[in-house]
C-alpha atoms as a PDB file:
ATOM      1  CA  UNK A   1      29.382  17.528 -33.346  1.00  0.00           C
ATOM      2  CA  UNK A   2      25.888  16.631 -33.804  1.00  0.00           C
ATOM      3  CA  UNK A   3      25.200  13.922 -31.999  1.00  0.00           C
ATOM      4  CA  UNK A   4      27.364  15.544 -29.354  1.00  0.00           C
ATOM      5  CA  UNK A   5      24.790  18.088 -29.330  1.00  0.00           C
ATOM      6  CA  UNK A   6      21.816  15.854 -29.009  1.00  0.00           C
ATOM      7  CA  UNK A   7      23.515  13.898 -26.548  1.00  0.00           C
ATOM      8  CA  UNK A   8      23.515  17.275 -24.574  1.00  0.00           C
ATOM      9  CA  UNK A   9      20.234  18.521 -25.093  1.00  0.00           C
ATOM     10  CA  UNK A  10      18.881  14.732 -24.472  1.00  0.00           C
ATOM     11  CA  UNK A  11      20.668  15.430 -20.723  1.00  0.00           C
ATOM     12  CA  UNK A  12      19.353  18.729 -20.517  1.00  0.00           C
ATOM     13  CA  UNK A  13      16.061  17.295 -21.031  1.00  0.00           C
ATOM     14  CA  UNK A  14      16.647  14.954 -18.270  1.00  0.00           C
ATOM     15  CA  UNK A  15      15.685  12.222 -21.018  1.00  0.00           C
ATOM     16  CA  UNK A  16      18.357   9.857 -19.509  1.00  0.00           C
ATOM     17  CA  UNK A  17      17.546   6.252 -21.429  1.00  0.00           C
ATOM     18  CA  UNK A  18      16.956   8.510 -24.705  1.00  0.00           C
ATOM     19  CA  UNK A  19      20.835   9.798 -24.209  1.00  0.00           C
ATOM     20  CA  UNK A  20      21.980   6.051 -23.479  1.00  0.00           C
ATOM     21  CA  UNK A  21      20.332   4.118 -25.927  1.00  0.00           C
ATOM     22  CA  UNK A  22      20.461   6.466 -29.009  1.00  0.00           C
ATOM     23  CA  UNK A  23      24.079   5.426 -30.031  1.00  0.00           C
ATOM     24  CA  UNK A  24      22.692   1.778 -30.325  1.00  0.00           C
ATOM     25  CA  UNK A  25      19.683   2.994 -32.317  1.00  0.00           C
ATOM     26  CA  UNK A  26      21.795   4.951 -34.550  1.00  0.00           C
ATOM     27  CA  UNK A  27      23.525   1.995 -35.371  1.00  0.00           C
ATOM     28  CA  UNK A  28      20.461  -0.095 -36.041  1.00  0.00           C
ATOM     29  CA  UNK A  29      19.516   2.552 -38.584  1.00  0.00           C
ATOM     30  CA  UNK A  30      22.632   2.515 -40.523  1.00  0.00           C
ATOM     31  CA  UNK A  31      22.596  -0.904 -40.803  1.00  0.00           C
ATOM     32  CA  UNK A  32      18.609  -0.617 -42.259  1.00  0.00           C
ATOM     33  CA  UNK A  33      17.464  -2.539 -39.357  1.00  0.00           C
ATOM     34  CA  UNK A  34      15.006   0.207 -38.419  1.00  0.00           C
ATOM     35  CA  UNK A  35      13.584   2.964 -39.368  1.00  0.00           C
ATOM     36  CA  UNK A  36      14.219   6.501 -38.208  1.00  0.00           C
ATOM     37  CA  UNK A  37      10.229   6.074 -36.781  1.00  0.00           C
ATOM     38  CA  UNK A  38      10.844   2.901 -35.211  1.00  0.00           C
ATOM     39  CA  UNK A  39      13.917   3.891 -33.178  1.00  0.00           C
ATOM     40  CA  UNK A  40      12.117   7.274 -32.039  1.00  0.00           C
ATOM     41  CA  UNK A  41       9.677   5.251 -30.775  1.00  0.00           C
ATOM     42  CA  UNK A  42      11.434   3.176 -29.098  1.00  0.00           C
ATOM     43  CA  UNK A  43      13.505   5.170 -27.480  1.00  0.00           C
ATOM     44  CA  UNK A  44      10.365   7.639 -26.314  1.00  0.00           C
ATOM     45  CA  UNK A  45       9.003   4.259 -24.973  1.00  0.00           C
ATOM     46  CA  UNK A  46      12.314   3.169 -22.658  1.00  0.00           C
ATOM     47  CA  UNK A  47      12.489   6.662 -20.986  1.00  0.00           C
ATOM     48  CA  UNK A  48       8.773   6.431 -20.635  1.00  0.00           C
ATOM     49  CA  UNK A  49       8.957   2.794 -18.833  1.00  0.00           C
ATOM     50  CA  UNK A  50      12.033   4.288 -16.889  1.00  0.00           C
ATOM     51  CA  UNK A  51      10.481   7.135 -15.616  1.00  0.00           C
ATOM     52  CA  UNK A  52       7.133   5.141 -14.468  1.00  0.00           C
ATOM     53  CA  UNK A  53       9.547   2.972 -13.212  1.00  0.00           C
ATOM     54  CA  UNK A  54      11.471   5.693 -11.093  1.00  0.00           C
ATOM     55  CA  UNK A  55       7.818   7.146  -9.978  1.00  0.00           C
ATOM     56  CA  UNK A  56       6.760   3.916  -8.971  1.00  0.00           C
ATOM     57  CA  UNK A  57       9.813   3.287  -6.809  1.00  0.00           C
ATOM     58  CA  UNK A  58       9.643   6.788  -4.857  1.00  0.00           C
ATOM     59  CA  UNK A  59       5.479   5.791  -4.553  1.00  0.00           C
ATOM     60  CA  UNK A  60       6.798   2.790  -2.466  1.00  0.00           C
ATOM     61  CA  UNK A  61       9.277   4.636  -0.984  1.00  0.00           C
ATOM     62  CA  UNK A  62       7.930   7.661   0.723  1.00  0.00           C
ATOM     63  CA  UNK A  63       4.315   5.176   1.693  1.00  0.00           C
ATOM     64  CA  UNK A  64       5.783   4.125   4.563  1.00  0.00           C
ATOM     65  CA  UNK A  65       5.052   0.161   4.373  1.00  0.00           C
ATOM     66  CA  UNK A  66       7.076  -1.015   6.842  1.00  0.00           C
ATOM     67  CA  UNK A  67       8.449  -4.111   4.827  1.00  0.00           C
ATOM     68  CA  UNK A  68       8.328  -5.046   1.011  1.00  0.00           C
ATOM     69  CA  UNK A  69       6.319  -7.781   0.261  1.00  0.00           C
ATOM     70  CA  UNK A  70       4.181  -9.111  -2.309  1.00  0.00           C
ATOM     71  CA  UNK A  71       1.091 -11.578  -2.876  1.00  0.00           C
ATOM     72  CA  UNK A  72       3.366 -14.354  -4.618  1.00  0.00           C
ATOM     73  CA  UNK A  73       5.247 -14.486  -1.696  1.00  0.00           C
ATOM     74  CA  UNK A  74       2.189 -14.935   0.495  1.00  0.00           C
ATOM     75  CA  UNK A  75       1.294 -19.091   1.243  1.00  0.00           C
ATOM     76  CA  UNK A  76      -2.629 -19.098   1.246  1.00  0.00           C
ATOM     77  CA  UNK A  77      -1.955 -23.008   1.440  1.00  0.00           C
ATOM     78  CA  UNK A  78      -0.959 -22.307   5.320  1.00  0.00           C
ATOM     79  CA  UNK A  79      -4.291 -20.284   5.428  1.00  0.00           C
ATOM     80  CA  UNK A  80      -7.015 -21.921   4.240  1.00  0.00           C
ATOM     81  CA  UNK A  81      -9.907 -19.711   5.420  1.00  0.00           C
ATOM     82  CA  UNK A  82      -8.798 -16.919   3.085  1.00  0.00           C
ATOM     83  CA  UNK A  83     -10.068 -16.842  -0.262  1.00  0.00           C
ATOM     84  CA  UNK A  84      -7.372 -16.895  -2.729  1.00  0.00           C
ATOM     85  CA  UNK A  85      -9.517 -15.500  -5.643  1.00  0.00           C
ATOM     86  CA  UNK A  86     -11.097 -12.605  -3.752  1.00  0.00           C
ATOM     87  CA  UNK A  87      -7.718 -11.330  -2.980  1.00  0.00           C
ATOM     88  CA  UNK A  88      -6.009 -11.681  -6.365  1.00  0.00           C
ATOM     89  CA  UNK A  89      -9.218  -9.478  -7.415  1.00  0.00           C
ATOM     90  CA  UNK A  90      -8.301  -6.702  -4.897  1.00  0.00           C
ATOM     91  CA  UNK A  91      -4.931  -6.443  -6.216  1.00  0.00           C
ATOM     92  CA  UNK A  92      -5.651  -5.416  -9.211  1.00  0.00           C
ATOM     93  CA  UNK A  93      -7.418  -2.362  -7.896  1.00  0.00           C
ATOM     94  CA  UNK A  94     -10.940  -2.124  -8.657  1.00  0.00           C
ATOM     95  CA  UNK A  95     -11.755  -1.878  -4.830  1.00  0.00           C
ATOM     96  CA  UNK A  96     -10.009   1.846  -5.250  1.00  0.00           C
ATOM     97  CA  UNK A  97     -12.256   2.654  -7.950  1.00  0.00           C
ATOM     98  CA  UNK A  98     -15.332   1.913  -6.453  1.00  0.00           C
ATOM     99  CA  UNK A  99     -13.911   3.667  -3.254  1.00  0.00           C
ATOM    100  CA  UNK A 100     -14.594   0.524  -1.094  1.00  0.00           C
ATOM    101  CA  UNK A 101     -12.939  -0.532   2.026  1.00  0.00           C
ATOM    102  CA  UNK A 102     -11.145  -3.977   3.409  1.00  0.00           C
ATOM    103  CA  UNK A 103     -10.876  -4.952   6.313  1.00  0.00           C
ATOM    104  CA  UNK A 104      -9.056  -7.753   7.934  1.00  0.00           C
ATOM    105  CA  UNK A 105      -9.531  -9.222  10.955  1.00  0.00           C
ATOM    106  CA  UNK A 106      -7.472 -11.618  12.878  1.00  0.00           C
ATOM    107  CA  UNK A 107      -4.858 -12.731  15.805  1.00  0.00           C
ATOM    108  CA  UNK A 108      -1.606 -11.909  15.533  1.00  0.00           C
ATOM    109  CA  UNK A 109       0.565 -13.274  13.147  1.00  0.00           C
ATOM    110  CA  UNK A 110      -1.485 -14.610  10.449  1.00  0.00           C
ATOM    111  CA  UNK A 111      -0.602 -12.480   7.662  1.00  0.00           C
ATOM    112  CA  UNK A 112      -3.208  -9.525   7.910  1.00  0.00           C
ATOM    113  CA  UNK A 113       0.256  -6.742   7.510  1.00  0.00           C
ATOM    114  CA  UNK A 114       1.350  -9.394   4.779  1.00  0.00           C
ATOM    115  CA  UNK A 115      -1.775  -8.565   2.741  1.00  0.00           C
ATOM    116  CA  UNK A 116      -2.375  -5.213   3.170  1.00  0.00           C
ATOM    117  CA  UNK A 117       0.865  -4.134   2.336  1.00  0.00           C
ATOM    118  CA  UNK A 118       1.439  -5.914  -0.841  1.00  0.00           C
ATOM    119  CA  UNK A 119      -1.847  -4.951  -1.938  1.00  0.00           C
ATOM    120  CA  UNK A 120      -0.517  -1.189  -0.908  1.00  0.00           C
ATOM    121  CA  UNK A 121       2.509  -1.598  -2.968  1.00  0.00           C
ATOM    122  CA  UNK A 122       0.431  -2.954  -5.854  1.00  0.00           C
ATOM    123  CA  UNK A 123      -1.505   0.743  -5.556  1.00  0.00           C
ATOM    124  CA  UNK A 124       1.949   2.422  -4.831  1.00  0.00           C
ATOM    125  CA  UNK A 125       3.051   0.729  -8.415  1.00  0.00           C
ATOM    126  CA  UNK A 126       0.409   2.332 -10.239  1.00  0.00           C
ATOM    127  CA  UNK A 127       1.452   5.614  -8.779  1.00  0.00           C
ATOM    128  CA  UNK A 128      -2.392   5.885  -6.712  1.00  0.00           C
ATOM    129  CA  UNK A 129      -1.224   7.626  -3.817  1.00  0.00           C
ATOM    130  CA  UNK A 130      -0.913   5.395  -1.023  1.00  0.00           C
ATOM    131  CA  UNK A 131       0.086   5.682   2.968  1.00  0.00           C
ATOM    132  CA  UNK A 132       0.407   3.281   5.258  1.00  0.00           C
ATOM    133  CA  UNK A 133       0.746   3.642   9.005  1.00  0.00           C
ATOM    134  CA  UNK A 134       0.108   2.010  12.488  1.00  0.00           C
ATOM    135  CA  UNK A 135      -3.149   3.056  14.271  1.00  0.00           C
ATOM    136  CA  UNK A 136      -0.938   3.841  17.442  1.00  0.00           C
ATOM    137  CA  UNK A 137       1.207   6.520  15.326  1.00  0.00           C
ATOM    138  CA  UNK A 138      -1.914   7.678  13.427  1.00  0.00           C
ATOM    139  CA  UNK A 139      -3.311   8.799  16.559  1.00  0.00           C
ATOM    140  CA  UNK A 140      -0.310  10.029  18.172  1.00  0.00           C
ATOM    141  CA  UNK A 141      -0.161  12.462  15.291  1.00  0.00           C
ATOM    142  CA  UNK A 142      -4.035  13.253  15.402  1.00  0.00           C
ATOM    143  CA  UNK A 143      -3.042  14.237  18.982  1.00  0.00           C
ATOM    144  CA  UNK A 144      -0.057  16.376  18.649  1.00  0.00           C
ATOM    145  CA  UNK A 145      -1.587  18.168  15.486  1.00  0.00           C
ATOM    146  CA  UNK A 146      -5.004  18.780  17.702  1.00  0.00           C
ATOM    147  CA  UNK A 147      -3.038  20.201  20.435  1.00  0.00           C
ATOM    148  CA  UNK A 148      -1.225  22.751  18.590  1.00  0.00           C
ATOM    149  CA  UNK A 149      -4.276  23.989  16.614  1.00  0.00           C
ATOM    150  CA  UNK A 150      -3.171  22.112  13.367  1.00  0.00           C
ATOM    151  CA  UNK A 151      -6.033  19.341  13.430  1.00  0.00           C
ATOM    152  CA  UNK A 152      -7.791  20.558   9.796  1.00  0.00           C
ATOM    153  CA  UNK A 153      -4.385  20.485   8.130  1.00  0.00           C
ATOM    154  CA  UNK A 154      -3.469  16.918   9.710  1.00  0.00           C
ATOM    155  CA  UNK A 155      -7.004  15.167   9.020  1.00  0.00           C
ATOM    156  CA  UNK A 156      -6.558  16.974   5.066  1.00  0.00           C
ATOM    157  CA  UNK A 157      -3.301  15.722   4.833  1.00  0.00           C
ATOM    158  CA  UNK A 158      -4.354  11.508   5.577  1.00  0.00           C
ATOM    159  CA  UNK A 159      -7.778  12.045   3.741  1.00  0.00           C
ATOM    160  CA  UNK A 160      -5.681  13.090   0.339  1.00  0.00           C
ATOM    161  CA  UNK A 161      -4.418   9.613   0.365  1.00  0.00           C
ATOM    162  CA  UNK A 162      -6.780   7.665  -2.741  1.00  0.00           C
ATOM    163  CA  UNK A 163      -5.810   4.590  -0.333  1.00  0.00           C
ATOM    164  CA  UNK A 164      -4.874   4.855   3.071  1.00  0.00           C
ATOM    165  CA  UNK A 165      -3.504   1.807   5.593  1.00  0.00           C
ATOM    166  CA  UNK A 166      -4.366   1.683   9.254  1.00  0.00           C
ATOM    167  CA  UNK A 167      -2.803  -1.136  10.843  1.00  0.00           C
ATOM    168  CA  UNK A 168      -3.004  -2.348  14.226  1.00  0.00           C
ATOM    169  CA  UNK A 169      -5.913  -1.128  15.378  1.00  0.00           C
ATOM    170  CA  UNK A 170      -6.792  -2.928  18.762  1.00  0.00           C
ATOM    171  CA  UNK A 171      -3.399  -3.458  19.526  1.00  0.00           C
ATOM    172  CA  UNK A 172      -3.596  -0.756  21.658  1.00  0.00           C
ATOM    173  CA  UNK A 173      -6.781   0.861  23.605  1.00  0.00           C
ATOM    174  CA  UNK A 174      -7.786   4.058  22.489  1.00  0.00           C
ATOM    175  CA  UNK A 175      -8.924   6.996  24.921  1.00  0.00           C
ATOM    176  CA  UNK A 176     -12.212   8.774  23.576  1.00  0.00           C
ATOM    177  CA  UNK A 177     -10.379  11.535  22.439  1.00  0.00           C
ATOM    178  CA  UNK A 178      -8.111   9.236  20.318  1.00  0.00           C
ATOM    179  CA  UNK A 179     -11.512   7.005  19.066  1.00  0.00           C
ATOM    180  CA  UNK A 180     -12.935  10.491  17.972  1.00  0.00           C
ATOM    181  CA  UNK A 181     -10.208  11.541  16.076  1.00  0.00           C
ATOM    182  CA  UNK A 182     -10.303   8.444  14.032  1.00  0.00           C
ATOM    183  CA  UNK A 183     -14.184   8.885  13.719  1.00  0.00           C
ATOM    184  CA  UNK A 184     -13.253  12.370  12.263  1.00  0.00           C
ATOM    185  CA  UNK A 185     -10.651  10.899   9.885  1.00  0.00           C
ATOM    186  CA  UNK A 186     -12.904   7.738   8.638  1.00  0.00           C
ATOM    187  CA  UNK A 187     -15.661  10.294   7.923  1.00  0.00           C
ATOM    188  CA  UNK A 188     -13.889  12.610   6.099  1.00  0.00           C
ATOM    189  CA  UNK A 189     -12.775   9.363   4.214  1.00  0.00           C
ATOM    190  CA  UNK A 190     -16.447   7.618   3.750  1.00  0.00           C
ATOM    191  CA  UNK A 191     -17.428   7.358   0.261  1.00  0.00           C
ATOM    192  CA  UNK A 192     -14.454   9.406  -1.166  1.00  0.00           C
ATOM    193  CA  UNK A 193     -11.499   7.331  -1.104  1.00  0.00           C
ATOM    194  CA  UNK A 194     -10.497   3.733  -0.235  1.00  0.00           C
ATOM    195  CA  UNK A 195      -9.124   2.429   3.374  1.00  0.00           C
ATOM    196  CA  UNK A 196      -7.405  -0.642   4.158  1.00  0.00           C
ATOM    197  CA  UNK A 197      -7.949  -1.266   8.532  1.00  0.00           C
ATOM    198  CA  UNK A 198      -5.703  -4.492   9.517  1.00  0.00           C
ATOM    199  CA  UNK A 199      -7.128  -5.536  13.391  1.00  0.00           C
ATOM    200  CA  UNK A 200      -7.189  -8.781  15.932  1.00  0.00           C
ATOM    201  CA  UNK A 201     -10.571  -7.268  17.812  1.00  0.00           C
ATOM    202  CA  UNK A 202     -13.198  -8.642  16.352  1.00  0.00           C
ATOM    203  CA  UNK A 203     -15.954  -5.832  15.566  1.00  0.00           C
ATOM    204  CA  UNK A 204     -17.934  -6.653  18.615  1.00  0.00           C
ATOM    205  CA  UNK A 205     -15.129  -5.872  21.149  1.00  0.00           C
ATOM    206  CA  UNK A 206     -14.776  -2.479  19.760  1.00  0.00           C
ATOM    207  CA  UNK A 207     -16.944  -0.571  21.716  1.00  0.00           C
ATOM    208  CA  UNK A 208     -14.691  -1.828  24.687  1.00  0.00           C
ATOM    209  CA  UNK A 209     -11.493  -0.858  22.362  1.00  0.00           C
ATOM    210  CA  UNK A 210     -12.771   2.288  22.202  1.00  0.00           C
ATOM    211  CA  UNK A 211     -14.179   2.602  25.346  1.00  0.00           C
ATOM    212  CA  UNK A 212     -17.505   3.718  23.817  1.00  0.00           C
ATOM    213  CA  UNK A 213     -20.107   1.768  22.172  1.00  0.00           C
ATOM    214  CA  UNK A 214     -21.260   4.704  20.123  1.00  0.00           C
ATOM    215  CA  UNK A 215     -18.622   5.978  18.757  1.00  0.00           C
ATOM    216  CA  UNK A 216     -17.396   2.439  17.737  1.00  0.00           C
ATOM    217  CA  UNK A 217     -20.793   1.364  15.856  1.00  0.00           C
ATOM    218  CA  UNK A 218     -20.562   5.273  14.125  1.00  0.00           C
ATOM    219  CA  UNK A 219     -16.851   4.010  12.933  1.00  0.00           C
ATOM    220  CA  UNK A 220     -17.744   0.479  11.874  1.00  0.00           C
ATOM    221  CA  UNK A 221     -20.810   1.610  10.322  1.00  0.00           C
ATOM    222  CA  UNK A 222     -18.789   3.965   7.834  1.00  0.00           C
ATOM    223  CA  UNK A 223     -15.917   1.572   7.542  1.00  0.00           C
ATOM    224  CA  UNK A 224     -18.730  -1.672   7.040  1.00  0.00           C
ATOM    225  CA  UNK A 225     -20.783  -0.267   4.151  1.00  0.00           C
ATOM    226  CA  UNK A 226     -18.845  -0.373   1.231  1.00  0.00           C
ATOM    227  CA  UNK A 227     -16.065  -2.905   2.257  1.00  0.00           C
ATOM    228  CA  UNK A 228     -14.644  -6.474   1.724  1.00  0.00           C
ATOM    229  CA  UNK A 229     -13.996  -8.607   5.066  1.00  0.00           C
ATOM    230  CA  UNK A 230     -11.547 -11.445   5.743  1.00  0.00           C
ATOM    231  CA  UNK A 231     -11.898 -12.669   9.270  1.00  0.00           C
ATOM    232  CA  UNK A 232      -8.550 -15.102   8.904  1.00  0.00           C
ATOM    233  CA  UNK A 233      -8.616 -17.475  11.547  1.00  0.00           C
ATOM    234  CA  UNK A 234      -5.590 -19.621  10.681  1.00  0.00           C
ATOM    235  CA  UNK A 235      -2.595 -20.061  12.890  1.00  0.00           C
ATOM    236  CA  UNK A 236      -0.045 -17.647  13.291  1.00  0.00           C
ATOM    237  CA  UNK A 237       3.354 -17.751  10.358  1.00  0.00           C
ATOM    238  CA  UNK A 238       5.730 -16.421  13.378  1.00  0.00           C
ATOM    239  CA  UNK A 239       4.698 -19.907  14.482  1.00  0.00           C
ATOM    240  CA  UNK A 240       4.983 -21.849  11.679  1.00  0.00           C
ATOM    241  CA  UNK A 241       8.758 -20.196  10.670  1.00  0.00           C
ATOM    242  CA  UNK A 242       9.719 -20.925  14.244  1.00  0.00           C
ATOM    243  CA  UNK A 243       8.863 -24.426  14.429  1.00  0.00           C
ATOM    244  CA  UNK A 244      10.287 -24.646  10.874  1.00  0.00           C
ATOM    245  CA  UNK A 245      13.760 -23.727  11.895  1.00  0.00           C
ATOM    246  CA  UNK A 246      13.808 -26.173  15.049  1.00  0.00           C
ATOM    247  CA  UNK A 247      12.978 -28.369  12.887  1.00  0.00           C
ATOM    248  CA  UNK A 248      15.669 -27.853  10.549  1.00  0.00           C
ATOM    249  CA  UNK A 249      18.206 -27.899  14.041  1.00  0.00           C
ATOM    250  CA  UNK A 250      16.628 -31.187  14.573  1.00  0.00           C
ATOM    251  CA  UNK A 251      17.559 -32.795  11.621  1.00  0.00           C
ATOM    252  CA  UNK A 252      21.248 -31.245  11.503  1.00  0.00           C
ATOM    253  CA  UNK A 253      22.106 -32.372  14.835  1.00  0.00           C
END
């Protein structure tokens, strides 16, 4: 009756792996396999792990990436010009910490979504709130929220993000209303929290982007002063997969 009542309370408790693993602990114990100190501590330190675990999942989940994907699975042997090293370094973090920036630049297709997200998820993991979202949908909402009087609340809302995930920018042009509601958001963000920009305009053709000089030097010059820069200029992996599987017809026919 006992352990039927621990059971319980361990359930009431919500301490799930506690409930499921104590039989087998209890059984270690009689045999004088381990003490009553050991197994308590073990079993504090699976519902621990499986609760990080479960946070860590939902952190992924409600970010938004729009894939799951990961540095291992990433072939800097297609792309050369990126340094290997440097971006190792960023996923483990320290770029968050120091509240710095990155900022990748280049065409379409060479992994610059690839990156950024898995070094997202890597943030996501550690349960550092992260968003990510297109620079076409970020401004759409920047829009709708300034039209109906809700702008504060919207620009609060993406600046309480510790790391924060434009992507796309320059896919799209921006009107100057659109440009200056990004200016507001990257300056709420300078110097306070850490933003990850993926774009295929090089930083001089942003002034036409945004179809003012001005404001685009006043964005790049908060974005630019605490930040890490990859201009990639490798060919495109939609490419490479492509001529990979004709290849693969090739040699079946």
């Amino acid at each position: 009756m006992i352990y039927n009542q621990v059971i319980n309370n361990l359930q009431k408790l919500k301490l799930d792996k506690m409930s499921s693993y104590l039989s087998t602990y209890l059984d270690e114990i009689n045999k004088n396999n381990i003490s009553f100190l050991d197994a308590l501590l073990n079993l504090t330190q699976k519902e621990i792990e499986f609760k990080e675990q479960r946070a860590s999942e939902f952190n992924i989940k409600v970010a938004g990436f729009p894939f799951i994907r990961t540095l291992d699975e990433f072939d800097f042997d297609f792309q050369p010009s990126i340094n290997k090293k440097e971006i190792l370094d960023l996923a483990t973090l320290r770029f968050i910490e120091e509240k710095k920036n990155i900022l990748l630049v280049g065409s379409s297709g060479v992994g610059k979504t690839h990156i950024a997200t898995a070094i997202g998820i890597e943030a996501a993991k550690k349960r550092i709130s992260t968003y990510f979202i297109s620079c076409h949908d970020l401004i759409t909402k920047l829009n709708i929220a300034h039209q109906e009087n809700r702008l504060k609340d919207a620009l609060k809302t993406f600046n309480k993000y510790k790391l924060l995930i434009i992507d796309e920018i320059g896919y799209l042009p921006l009107d100057k209303n659109g440009a200056n509601l990004l200016f507001q958001l990257i300056t709420k963000r300078y110097e306070k929290s850490s933003t990850i920009i993926t774009t295929n305009q090089p930083f001089s053709k942003w002034g036409e982007l945004f179809n003012d000089n001005t404001l685009a030097n006043a964005i790049l010059d908060r974005l630019l002063h605490h930040s890490y820069v990859f201009n990639i200029t490798g060919d495109s992996y939609r490419i490479k997969d492509m001529l990979n599987q004709m290849e693969n017809i090739n040699n079946s026919m």
